[in-house]
Structures are given as structure tokens and as C-alpha cells.
C-alpha atoms as a PDB file:
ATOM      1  CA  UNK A   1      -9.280  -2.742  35.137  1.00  0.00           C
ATOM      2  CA  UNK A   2      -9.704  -2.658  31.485  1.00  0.00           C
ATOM      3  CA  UNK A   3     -10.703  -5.516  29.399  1.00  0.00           C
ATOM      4  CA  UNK A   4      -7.908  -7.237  27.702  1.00  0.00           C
ATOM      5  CA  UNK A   5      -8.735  -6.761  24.080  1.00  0.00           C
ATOM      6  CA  UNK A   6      -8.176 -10.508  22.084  1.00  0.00           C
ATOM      7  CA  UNK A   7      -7.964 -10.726  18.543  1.00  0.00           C
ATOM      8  CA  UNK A   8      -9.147 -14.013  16.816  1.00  0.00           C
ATOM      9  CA  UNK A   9      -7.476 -13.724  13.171  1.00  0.00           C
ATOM     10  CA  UNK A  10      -3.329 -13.794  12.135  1.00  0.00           C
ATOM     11  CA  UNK A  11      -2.028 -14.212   8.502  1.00  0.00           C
ATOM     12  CA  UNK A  12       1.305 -15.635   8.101  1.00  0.00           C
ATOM     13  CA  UNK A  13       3.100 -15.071   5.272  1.00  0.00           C
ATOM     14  CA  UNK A  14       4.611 -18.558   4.510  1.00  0.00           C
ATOM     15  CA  UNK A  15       5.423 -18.815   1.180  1.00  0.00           C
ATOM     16  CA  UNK A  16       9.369 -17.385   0.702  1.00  0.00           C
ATOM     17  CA  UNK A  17      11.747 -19.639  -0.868  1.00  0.00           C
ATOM     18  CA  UNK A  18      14.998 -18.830   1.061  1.00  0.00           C
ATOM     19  CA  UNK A  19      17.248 -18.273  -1.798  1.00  0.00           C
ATOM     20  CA  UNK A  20      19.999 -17.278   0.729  1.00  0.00           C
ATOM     21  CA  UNK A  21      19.327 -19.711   2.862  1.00  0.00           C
ATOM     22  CA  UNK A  22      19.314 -22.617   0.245  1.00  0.00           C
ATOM     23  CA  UNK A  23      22.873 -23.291   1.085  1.00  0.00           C
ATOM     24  CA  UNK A  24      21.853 -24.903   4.102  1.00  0.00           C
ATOM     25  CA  UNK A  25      18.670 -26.730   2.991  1.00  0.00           C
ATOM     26  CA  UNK A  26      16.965 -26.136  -0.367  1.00  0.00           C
ATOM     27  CA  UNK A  27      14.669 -28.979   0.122  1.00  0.00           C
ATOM     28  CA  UNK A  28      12.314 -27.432   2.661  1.00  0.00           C
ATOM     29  CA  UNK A  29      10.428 -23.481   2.349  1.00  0.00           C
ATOM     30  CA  UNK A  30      11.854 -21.133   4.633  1.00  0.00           C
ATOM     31  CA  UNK A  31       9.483 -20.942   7.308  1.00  0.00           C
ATOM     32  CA  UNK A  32      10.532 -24.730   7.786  1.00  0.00           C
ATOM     33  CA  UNK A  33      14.014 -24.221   8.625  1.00  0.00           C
ATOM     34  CA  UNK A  34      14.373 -25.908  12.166  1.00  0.00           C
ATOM     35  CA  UNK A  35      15.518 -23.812  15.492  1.00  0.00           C
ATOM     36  CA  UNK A  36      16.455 -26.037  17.905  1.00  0.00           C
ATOM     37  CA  UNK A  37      14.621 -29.313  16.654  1.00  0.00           C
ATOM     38  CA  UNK A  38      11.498 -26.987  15.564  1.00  0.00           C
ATOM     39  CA  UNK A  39      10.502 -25.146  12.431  1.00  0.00           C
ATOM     40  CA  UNK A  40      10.605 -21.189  12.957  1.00  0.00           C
ATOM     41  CA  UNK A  41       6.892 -21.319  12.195  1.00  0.00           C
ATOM     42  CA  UNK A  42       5.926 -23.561  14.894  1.00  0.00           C
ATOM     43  CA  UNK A  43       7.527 -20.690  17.619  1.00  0.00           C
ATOM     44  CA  UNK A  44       4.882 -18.373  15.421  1.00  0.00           C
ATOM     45  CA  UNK A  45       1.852 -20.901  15.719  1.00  0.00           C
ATOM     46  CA  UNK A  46       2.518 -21.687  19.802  1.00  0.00           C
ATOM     47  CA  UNK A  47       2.580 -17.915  20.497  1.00  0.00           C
ATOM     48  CA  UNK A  48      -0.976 -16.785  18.877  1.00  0.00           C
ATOM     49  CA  UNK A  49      -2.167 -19.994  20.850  1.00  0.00           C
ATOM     50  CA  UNK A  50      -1.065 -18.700  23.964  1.00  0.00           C
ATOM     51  CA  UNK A  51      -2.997 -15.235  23.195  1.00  0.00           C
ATOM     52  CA  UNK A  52      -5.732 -17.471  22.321  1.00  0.00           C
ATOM     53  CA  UNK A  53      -6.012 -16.586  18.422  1.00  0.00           C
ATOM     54  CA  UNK A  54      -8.275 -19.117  17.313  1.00  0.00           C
ATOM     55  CA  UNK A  55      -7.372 -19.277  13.602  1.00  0.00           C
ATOM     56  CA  UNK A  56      -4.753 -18.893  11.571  1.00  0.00           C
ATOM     57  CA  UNK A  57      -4.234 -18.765   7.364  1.00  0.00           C
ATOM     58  CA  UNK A  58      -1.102 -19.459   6.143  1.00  0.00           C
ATOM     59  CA  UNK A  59      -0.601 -17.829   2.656  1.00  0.00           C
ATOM     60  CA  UNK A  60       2.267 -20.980   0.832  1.00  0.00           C
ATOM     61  CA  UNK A  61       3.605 -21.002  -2.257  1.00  0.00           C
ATOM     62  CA  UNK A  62       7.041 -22.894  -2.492  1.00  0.00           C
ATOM     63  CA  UNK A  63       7.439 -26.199  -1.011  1.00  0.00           C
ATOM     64  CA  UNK A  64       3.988 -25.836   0.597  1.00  0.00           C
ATOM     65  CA  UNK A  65       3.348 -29.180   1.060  1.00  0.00           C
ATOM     66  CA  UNK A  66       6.036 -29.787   3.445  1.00  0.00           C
ATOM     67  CA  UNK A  67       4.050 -27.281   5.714  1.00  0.00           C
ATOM     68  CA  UNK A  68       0.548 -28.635   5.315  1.00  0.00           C
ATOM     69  CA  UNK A  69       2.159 -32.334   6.268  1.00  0.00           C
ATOM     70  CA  UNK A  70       3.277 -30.711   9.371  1.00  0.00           C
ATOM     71  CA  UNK A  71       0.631 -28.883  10.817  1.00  0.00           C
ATOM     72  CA  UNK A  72      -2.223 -30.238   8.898  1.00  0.00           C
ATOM     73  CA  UNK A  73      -5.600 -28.365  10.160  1.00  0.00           C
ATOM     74  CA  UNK A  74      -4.174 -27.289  13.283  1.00  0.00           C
ATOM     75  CA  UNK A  75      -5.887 -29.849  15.727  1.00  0.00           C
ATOM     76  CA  UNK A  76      -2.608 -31.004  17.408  1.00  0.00           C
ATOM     77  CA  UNK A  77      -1.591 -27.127  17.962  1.00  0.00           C
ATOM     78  CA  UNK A  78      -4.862 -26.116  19.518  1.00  0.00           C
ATOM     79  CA  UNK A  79      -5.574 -23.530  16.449  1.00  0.00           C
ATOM     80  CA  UNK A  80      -7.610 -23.758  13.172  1.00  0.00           C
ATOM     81  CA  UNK A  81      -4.993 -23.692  10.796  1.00  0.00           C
ATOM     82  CA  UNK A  82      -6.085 -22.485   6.756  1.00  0.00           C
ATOM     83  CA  UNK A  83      -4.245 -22.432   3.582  1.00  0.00           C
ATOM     84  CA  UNK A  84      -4.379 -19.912   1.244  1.00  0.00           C
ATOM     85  CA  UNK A  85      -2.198 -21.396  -1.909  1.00  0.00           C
ATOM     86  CA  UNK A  86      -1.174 -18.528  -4.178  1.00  0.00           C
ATOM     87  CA  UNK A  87      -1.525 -19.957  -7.874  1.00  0.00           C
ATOM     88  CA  UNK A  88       1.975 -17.344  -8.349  1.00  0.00           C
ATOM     89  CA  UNK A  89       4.116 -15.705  -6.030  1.00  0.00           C
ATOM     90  CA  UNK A  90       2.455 -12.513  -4.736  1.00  0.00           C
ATOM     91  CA  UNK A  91       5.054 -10.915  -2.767  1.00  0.00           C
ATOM     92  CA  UNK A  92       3.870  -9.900   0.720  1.00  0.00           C
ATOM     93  CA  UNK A  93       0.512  -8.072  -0.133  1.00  0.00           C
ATOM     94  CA  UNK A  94      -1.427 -10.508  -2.735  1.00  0.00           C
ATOM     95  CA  UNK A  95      -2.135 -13.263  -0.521  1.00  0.00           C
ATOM     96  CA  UNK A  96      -3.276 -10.865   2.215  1.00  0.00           C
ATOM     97  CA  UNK A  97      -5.443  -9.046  -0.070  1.00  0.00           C
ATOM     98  CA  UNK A  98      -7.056 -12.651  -1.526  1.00  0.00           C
ATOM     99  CA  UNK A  99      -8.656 -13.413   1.910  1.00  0.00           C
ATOM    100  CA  UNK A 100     -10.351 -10.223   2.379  1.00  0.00           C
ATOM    101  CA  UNK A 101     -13.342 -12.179   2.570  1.00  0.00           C
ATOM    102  CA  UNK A 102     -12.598 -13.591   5.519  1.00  0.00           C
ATOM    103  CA  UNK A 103     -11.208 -10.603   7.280  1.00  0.00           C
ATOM    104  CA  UNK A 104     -14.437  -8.506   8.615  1.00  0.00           C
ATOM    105  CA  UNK A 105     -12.312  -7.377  12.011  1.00  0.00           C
ATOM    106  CA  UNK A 106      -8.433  -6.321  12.795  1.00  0.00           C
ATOM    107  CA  UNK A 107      -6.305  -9.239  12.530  1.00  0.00           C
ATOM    108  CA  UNK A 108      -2.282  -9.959  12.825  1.00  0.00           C
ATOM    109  CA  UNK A 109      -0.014  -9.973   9.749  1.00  0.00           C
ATOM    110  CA  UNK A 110       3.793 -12.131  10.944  1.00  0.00           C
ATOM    111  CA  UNK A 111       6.529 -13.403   8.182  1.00  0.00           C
ATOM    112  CA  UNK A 112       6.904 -17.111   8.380  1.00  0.00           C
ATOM    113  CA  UNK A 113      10.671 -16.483   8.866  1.00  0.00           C
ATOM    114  CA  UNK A 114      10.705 -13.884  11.932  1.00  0.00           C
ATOM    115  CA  UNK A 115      11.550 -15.360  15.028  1.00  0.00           C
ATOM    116  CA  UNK A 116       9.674 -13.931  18.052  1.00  0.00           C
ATOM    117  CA  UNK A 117       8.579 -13.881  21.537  1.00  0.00           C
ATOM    118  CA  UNK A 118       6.574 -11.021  22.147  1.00  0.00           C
ATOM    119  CA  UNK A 119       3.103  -9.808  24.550  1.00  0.00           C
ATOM    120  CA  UNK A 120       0.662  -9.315  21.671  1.00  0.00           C
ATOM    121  CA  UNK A 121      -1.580  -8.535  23.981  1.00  0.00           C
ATOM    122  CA  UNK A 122       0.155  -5.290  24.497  1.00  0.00           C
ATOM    123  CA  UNK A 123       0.548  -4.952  20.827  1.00  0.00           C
ATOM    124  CA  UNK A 124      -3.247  -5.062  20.450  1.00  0.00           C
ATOM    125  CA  UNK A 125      -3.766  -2.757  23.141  1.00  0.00           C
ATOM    126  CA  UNK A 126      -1.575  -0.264  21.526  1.00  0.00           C
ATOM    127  CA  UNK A 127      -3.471  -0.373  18.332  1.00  0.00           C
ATOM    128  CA  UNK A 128      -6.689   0.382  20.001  1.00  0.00           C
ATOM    129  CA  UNK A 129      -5.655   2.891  22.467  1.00  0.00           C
ATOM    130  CA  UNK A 130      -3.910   4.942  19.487  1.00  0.00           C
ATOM    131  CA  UNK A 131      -7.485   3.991  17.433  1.00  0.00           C
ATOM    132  CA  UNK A 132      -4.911   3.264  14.480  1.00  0.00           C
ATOM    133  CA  UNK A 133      -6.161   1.888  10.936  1.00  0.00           C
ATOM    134  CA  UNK A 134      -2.839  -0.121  10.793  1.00  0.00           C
ATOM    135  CA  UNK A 135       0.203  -0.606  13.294  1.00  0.00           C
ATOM    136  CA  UNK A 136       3.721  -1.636  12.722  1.00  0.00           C
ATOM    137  CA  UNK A 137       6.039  -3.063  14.773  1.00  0.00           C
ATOM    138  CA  UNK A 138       9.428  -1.120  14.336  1.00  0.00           C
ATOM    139  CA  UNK A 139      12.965  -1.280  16.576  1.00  0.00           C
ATOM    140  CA  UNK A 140      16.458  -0.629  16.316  1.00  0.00           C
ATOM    141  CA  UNK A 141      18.212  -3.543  14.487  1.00  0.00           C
ATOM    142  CA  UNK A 142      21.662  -4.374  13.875  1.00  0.00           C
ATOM    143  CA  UNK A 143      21.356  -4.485   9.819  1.00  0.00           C
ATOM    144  CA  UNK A 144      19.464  -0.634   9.428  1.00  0.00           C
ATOM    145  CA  UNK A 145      21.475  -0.773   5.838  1.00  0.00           C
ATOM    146  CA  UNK A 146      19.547  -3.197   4.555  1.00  0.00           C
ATOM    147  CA  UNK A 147      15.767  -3.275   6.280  1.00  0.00           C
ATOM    148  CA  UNK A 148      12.520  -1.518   5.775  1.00  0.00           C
ATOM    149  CA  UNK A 149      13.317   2.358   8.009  1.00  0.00           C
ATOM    150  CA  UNK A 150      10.695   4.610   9.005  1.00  0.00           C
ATOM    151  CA  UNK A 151      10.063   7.842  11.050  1.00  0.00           C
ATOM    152  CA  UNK A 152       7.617   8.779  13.878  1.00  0.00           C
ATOM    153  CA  UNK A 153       5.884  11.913  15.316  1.00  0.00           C
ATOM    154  CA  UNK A 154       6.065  12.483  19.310  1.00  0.00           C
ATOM    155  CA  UNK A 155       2.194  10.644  19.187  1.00  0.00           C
ATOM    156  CA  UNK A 156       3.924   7.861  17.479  1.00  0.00           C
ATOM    157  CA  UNK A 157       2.440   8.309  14.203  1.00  0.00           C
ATOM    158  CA  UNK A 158       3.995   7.143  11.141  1.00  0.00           C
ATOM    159  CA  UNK A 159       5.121  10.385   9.340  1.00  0.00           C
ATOM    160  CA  UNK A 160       8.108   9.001   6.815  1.00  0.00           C
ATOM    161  CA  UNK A 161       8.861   5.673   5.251  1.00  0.00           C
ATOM    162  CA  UNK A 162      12.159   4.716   3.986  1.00  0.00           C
ATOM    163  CA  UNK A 163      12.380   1.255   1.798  1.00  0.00           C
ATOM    164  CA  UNK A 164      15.287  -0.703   1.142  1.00  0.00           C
ATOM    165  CA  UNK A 165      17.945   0.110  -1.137  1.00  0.00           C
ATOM    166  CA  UNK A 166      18.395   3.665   0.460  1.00  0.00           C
ATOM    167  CA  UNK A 167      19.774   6.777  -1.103  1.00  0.00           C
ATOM    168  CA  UNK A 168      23.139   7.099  -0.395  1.00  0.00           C
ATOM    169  CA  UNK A 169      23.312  10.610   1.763  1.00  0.00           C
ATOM    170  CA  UNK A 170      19.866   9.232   3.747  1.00  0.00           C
ATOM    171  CA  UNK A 171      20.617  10.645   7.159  1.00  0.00           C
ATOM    172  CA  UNK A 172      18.169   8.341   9.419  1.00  0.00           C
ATOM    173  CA  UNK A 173      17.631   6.999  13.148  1.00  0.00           C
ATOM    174  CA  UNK A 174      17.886   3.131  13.460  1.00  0.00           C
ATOM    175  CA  UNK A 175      13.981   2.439  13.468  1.00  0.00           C
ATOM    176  CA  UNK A 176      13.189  -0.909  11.415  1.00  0.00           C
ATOM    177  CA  UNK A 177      10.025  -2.025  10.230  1.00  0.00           C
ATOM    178  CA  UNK A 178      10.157  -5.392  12.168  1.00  0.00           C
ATOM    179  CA  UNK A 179       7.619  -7.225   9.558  1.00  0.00           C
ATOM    180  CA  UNK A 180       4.962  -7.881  12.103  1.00  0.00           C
ATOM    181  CA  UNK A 181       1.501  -5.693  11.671  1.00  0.00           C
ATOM    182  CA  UNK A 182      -1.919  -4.593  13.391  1.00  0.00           C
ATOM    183  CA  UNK A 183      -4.598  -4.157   9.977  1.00  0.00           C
ATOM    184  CA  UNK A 184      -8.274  -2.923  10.167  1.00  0.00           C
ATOM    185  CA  UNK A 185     -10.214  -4.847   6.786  1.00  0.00           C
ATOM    186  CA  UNK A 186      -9.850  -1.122   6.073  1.00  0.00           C
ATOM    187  CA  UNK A 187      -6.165  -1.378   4.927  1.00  0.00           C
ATOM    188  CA  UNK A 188      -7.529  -3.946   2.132  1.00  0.00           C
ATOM    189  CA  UNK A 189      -8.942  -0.880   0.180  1.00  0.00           C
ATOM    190  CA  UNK A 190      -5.533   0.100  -0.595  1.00  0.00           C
ATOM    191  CA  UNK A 191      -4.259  -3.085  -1.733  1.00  0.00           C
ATOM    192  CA  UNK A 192      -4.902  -4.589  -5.519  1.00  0.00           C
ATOM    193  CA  UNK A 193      -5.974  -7.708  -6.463  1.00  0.00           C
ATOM    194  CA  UNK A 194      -3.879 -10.281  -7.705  1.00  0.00           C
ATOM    195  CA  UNK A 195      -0.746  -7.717  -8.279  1.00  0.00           C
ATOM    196  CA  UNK A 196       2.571  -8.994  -6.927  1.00  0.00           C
ATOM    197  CA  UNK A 197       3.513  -6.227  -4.356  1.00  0.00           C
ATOM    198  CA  UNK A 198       5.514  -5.826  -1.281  1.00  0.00           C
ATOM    199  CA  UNK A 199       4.523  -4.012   1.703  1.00  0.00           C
ATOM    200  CA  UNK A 200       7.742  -2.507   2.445  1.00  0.00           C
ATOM    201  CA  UNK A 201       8.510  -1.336  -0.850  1.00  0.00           C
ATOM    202  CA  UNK A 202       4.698  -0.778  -2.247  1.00  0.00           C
ATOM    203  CA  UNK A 203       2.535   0.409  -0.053  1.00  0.00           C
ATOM    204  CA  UNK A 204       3.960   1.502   3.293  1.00  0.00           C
ATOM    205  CA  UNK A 205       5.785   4.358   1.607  1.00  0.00           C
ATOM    206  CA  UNK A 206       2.668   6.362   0.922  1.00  0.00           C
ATOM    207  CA  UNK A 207      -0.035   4.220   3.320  1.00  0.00           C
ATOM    208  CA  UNK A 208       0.454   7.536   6.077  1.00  0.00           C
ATOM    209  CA  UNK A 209      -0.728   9.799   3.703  1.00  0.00           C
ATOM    210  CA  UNK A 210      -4.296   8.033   3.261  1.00  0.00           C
ATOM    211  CA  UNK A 211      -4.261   6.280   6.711  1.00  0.00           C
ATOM    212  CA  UNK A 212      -3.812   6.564  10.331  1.00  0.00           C
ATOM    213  CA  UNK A 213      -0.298   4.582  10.365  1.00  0.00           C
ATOM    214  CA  UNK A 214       1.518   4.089  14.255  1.00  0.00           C
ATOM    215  CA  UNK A 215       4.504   2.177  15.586  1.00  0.00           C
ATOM    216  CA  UNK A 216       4.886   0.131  18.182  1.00  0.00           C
ATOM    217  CA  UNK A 217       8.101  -0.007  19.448  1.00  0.00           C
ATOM    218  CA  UNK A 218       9.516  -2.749  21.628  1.00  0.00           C
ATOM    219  CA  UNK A 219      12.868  -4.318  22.481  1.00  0.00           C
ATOM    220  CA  UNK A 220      10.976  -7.334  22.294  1.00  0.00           C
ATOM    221  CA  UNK A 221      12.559 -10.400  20.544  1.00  0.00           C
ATOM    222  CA  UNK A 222      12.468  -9.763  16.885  1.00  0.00           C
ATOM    223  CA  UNK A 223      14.498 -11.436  14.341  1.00  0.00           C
ATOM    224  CA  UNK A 224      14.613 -12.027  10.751  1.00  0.00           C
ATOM    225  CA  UNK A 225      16.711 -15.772   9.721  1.00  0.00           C
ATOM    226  CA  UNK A 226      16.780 -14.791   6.423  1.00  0.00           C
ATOM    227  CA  UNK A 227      20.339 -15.561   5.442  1.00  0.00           C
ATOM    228  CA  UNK A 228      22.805 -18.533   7.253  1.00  0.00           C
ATOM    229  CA  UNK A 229      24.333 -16.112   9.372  1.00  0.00           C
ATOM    230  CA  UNK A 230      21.149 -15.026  11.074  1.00  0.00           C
ATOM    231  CA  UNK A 231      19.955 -17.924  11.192  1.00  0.00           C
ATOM    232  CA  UNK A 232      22.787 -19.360  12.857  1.00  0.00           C
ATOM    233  CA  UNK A 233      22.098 -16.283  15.744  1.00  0.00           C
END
């Protein structure tokens, strides 16, 4: 049987501020917005414990403090939790790109405000098997209009990337970037320093060309909460 791969290191990208979702609480940061008595980003931090991920960084900005009152270092959720403040809003690539001295080996990349129950095992598994430099997790959604798109080869390589707004006569299948990635330290080349940038708009759009890029795609349980009606889903 083979050896079940484990990977030690996830990012989370914590630091959104909700605008849409201020209508319903602007006094906490998005990744704080409770589901069912819990903050979204406790689901996150329970589910790398359970594939035994022994640290996580969480890259805050807004309202940070509110998180690291919550979950402190980790030690009652079983996980070595770090902060990674960003001294300005980054988008989704600056933060990631600031701890590149602490990420010598593949690690996990979630959004603070993606709910999820998925095998990451599998996901790992996939990303070795395919021996891809980065993987994304992509499905059919029921907002295409308005998410990340991309387009695959029969190997499941990444061969076209679509970011949000799209041209108007785009002709395209629903498969969404589901904001939840597989990076070698190698993808860190391509990302600059202290530049706000977004991975979906920034760098994904031409990362295939320099890179081997796949996608993993699952029906898994994959949702954004970023406005009140999603949330309320």
C-alpha cells in the first residue's frame, strides 16, 4: 500500500474585511463570522488537525486581534498556530510571499472565509502523483459569473485561466478556482515582495506558462460566505 503522504505547513489567508458582509457584523474580520455557534475559521483549523498539520500561520490584517484572542498559539486546538501581521493589506499573494522563510517544503494555501470539509489527504496525493509545482482546487459552482474560471487538458493540466470580470462573449465550462491550493517554495519565485497582488487576478493567469499548474477537481464541500446570502447557505 502506498504511504500516505502528510504535509506539516497551511497558510490561511485571514485578513479580509467583509465589506459585504458588514451588514451583518462589522465589528468582527470575516473569517470570524460564526456558523452555527463557531467562527468559519475554526471548521478550517479542526480539519488540518485531523490530517495532522502541525502548524499553521495565519496572515491578519483587519480586526486581527479578535482572532489572536480566540485561538491564541493554538494549544487548545492541538496545532501551532503563527501570525503573520501585514503592516498593509497585501491582497492574497503578499503575506504568502513574506513567510517564504519558513516555507522550505509544499504546504496548503485556504481563505479564512471558505467553508469546507474535504480529504486533503487525497488532495496531497494528487499533487504528488501529477509531480505538480502548484495545484488548485477547481469545481462547478453556482456563481461561474462572478469567480476565478479556468481550463484543463485531458492530464488535468492547467492550460487557460480566466479572472473575474469576464469578457462579455467568454464562452466557458463551469470550472471555478475554489481558493484552496497545493504550492512547492518554488511558486515563491514568481511572487514579489511586498506588492499588493491577488492570485486570481495576478498571477494565476500566466503561472501555466512558467509552471507545472493541475486541478483537482472534487464535489467536495466548497463554499465561499462572502456576501449575507451565502453566508446564510
Amino acid at each position: 500500500m502506498d504511504k500516505v503522504l502528510k504535509m506539516k505547513v497551511a497558510l490561511i489567508l485571514a485578513g479580509g474585511k467583509g465589506t459585504r458582509l458588514s451588514q451583518i457584523r462589522s465589528d468582527i474580520p470575516k473569517p470570524m463570522m460564526p456558523v452555527l455557534g463557531k467562527p468559519i475559521l475554526e471548521y478550517q483549523i479542526n480539519l488540518l488537525k485531523e490530517h495532522e498539520f502541525t502548524d499553521v500561520w495565519l496572515i491578519v490584517n483587519h480586526l486581527y486581534n479578535h482572532i489572536e484572542e480566540y485561538f491564541g498559539n493554538g494549544e487548545n486546538f492541538g496545532i501551532n498556530i503563527h501570525y503573520f501581521i501585514e503592516p498593509k493589506p497585501l491582497g492574497t499573494v503578499g503575506g504568502v510571499k513574506a513567510l517564504e522563510s519558513h516555507l522550505k517544503e509544499p504546504f496548503l494555501v485556504l481563505y479564512g472565509d471558505v467553508m469546507m470539509n474535504m480529504d486533503l489527504n487525497r488532495l496531497i496525493q494528487f499533487h504528488h502523483n501529477k509531480s505538480a509545482s502548484a495545484t488548485l482546487v477547481v469545481h462547478p459552482n453556482d456563481h461561474p459569473y462572478d469567480s476565478d474560471l479556468l481550463d484543463v487538458d485531458g492530464q488535468d493540466k492547467v492550460c487557460a485561466f480566466y479572472a473575474k470580470p469576464h469578457p462579455q462573449n467568454l464562452v466557458y465550462r463551469n470550472l471555478v478556482n475554489a481558493a484552496a491550493y497545493v504550492f512547492n517554495p518554488e511558486v515563491l519565485n514568481y511572487l514579489q515582495e511586498g506588492v499588493k497582488a491577488d492570485f486570481g487576478k495576478d498571477i494565476f493567469p500566466t503561472l501555466h506558462q512558467k509552471i507545472d499548474v493541475y486541478a483537482y477537481n472534487t464535489p467536495e464541500y466548497l463554499k465561499d460566505m462572502g456576501t449575507p446570502d451565502r453566508l446564510h447557505k
